[in-house]
Protein backbone atom coordinates (compact mmCIF):
# COMPACT_ATOMS: atom_id res chain seq x y z
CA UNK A 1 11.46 -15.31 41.77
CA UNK A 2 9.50 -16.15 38.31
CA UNK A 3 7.55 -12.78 38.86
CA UNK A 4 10.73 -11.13 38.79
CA UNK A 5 11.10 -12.14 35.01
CA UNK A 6 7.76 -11.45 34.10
CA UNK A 7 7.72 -8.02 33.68
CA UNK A 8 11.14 -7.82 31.54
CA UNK A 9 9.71 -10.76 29.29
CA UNK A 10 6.70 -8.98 28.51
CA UNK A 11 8.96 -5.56 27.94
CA UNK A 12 10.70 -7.43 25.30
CA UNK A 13 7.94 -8.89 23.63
CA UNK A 14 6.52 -5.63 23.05
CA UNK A 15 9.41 -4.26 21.81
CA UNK A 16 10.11 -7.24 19.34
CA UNK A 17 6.46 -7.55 18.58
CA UNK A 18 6.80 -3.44 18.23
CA UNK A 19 9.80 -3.52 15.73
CA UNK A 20 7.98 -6.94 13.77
CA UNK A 21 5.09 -4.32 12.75
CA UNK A 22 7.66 -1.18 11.97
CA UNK A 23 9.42 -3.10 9.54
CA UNK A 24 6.78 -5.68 8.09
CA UNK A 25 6.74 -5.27 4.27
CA UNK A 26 4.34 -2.53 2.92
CA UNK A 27 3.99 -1.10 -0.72
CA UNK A 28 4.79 2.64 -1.16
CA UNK A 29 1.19 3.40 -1.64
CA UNK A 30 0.59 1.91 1.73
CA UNK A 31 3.75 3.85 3.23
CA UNK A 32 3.63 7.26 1.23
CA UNK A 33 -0.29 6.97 1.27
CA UNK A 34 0.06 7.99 -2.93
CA UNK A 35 -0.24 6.14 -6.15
CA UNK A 36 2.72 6.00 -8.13
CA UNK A 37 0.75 5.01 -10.67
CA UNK A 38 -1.33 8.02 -11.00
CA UNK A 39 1.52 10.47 -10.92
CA UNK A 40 2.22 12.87 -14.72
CA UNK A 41 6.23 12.35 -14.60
CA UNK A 42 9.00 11.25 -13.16
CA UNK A 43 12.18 13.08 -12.82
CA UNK A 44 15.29 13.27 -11.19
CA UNK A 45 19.29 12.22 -11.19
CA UNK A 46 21.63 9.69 -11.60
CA UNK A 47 25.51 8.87 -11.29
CA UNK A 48 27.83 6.23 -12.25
CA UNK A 49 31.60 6.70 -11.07
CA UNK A 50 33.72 7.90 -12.60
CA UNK A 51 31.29 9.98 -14.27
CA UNK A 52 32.08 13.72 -13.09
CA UNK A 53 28.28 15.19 -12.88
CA UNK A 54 25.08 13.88 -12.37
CA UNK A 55 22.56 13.39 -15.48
CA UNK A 56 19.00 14.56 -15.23
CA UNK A 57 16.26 13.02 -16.66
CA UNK A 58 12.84 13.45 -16.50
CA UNK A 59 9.54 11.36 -18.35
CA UNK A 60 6.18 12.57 -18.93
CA UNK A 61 3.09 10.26 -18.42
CA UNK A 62 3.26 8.92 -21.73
CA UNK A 63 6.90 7.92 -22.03
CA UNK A 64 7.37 4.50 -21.35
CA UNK A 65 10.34 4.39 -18.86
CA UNK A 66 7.40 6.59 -16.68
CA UNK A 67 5.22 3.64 -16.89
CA UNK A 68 8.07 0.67 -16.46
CA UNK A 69 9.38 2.90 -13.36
CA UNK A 70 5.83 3.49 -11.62
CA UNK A 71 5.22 -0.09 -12.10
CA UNK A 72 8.62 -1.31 -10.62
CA UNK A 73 7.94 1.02 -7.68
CA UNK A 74 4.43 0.31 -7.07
CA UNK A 75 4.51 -3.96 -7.16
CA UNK A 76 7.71 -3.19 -4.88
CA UNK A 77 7.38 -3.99 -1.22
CA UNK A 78 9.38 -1.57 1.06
CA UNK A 79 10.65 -2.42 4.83
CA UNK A 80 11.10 0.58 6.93
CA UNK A 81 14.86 0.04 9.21
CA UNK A 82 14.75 0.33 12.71
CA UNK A 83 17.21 3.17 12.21
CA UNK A 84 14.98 5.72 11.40
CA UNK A 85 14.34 5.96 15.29
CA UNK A 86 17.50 6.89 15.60
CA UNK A 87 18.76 10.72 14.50
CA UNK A 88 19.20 10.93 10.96
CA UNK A 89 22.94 11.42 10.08
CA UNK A 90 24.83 12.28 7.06
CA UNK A 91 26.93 9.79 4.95
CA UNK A 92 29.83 9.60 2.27
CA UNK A 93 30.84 7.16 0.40
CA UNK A 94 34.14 6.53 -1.50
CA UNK A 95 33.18 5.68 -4.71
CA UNK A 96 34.88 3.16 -7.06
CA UNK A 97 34.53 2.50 -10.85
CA UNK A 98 30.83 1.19 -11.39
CA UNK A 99 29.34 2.41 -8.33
CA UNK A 100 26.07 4.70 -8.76
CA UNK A 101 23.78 6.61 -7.15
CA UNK A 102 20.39 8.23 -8.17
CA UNK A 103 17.38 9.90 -7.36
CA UNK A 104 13.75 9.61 -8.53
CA UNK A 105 10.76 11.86 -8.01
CA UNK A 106 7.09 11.22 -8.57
CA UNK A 107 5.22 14.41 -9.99
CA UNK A 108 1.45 14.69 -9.40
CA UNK A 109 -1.50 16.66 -10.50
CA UNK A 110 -4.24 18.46 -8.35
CA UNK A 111 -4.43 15.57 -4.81
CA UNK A 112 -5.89 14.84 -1.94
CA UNK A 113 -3.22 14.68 1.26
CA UNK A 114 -4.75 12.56 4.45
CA UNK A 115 -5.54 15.69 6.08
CA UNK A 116 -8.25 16.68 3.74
CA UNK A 117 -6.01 19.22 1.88
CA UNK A 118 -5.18 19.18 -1.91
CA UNK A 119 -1.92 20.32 -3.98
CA UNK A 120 0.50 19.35 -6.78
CA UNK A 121 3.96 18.83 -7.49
CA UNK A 122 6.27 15.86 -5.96
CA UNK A 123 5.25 14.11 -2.78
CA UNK A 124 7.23 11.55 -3.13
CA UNK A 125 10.54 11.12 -3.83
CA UNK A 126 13.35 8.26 -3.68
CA UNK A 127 16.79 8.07 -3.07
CA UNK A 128 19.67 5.33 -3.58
CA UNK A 129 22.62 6.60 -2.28
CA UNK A 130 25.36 3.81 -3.40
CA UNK A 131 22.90 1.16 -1.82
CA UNK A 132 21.51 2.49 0.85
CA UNK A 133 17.61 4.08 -0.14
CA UNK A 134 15.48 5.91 1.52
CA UNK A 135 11.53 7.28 0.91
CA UNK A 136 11.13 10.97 1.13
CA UNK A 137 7.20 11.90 1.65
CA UNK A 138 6.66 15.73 0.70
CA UNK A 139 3.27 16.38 2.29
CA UNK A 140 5.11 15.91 5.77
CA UNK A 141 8.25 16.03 5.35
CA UNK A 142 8.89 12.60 6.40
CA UNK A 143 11.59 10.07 5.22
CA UNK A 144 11.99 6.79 5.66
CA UNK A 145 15.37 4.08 5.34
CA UNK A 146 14.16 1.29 3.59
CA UNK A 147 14.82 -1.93 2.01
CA UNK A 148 13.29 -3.97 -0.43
CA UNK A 149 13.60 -7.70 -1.59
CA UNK A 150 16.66 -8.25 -3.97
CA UNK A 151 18.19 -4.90 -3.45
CA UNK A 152 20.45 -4.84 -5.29
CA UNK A 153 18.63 -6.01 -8.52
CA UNK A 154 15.86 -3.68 -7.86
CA UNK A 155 18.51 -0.41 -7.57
CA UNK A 156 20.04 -2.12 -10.59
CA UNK A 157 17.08 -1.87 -12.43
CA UNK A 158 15.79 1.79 -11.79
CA UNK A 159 19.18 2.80 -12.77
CA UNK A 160 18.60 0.52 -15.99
CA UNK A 161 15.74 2.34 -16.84
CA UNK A 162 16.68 6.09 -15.92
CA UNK A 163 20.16 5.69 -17.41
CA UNK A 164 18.28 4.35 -20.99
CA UNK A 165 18.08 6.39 -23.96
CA UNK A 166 14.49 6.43 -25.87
C-alpha cells in the first residue's frame, strides 16, 4: 500500500522542485543572456489614462535617464510565471484615471548571440501592460511573464524616469 504513494510523491516533487527552478529569481542578463548595460539607447512608449496617445521617447548612451534605466533594469531580479507554459493570450484592460502602461527597448551595437552569430538593433525589449510585464528576447523570439520584487514601485519608477523631461 505505501508503494502505491511512492510514485505520485516523487511525480510531485519533481514538478514542485521543477517549477522552484523556473521561477527562482534571475537578473535579465542571466534571462535575456545581454547586458543592459552595454546597450547605445533606449527607446520606446508610454501612457497614462486619460492621456489619448502614447508618447515616445528615446535616450542615447550618454543621456542620463539611459544610464538610471539600464541600471534599474540590470540590479533588478526577474521571476519567470508559471504561465508562460501555458498559450500566450491576449488581454485588455479598462483603464481608469492614473493607470499607465509603457514599453522599453534596449538598442545594441555590433553582438554576439549564444549561437555564435553577431547583429545589432534591439534584443531586448520590456513591456508593462497596466501591471502585468513581460521580457521580450529578439534573437529568438522568446518572451517571458515576469515579476519582480516591489512591483509596483519598480513599474512606478521606469515610468518616473521615461515620463521625465531633461
Amino acid at each position: 500500500m505505501k508503494k502505491k504513494w511512492f510514485l505520485p510523491l516523487g511525480i510531485l516533487a519533481v514538478l514542485v522542485l521543477a517549477a522552484l527552478i523556473y521561477t527562482r529569481p534571475m537578473p535579465l542578463e542571466a534571462l535575456c543572456e545581454a547586458d543592459v548595460t552595454q546597450c547605445q539607447s533606449v527607446f520606446g512608449n508610454h501612457f497614462r489614462a486619460p492621456q489619448a496617445e502614447d508618447t515616445r521617447f528615446a535616450f542615447p548612451a550618454d543621456d542620463a535617464r539611459c544610464a538610471q534605466l539600464t541600471a534599474l533594469f540590470a540590479q533588478q531580479k526577474f521571476r519567470r510565471s508559471l504561465i508562460n507554459l501555458l498559450s500566450p493570450g491576449g488581454g485588455s484592460h479598462r483603464t481608469q484615471d492614473g493607470d499607465f502602461r509603457w514599453e522599453v527597448g534596449f538598442c545594441f551595437d555590433e553582438t554576439d548571440f549564444p549561437d555564435g552569430s553577431t547583429g545589432k538593433g534591439v534584443f531586448v525589449q520590456c513591456r508593462n501592460f497596466f501591471g502585468k510585464m513581460q521580457l521580450f528576447r529578439a534573437y529568438d523570439g522568446k518572451s517571458f511573464r515576469c515579476t519582480v520584487q516591489d512591483q509596483d514601485a519598480f513599474l512606478q519608477q521606469v515610468y518616473g524616469i521615461i515620463s521625465s523631461e531633461p
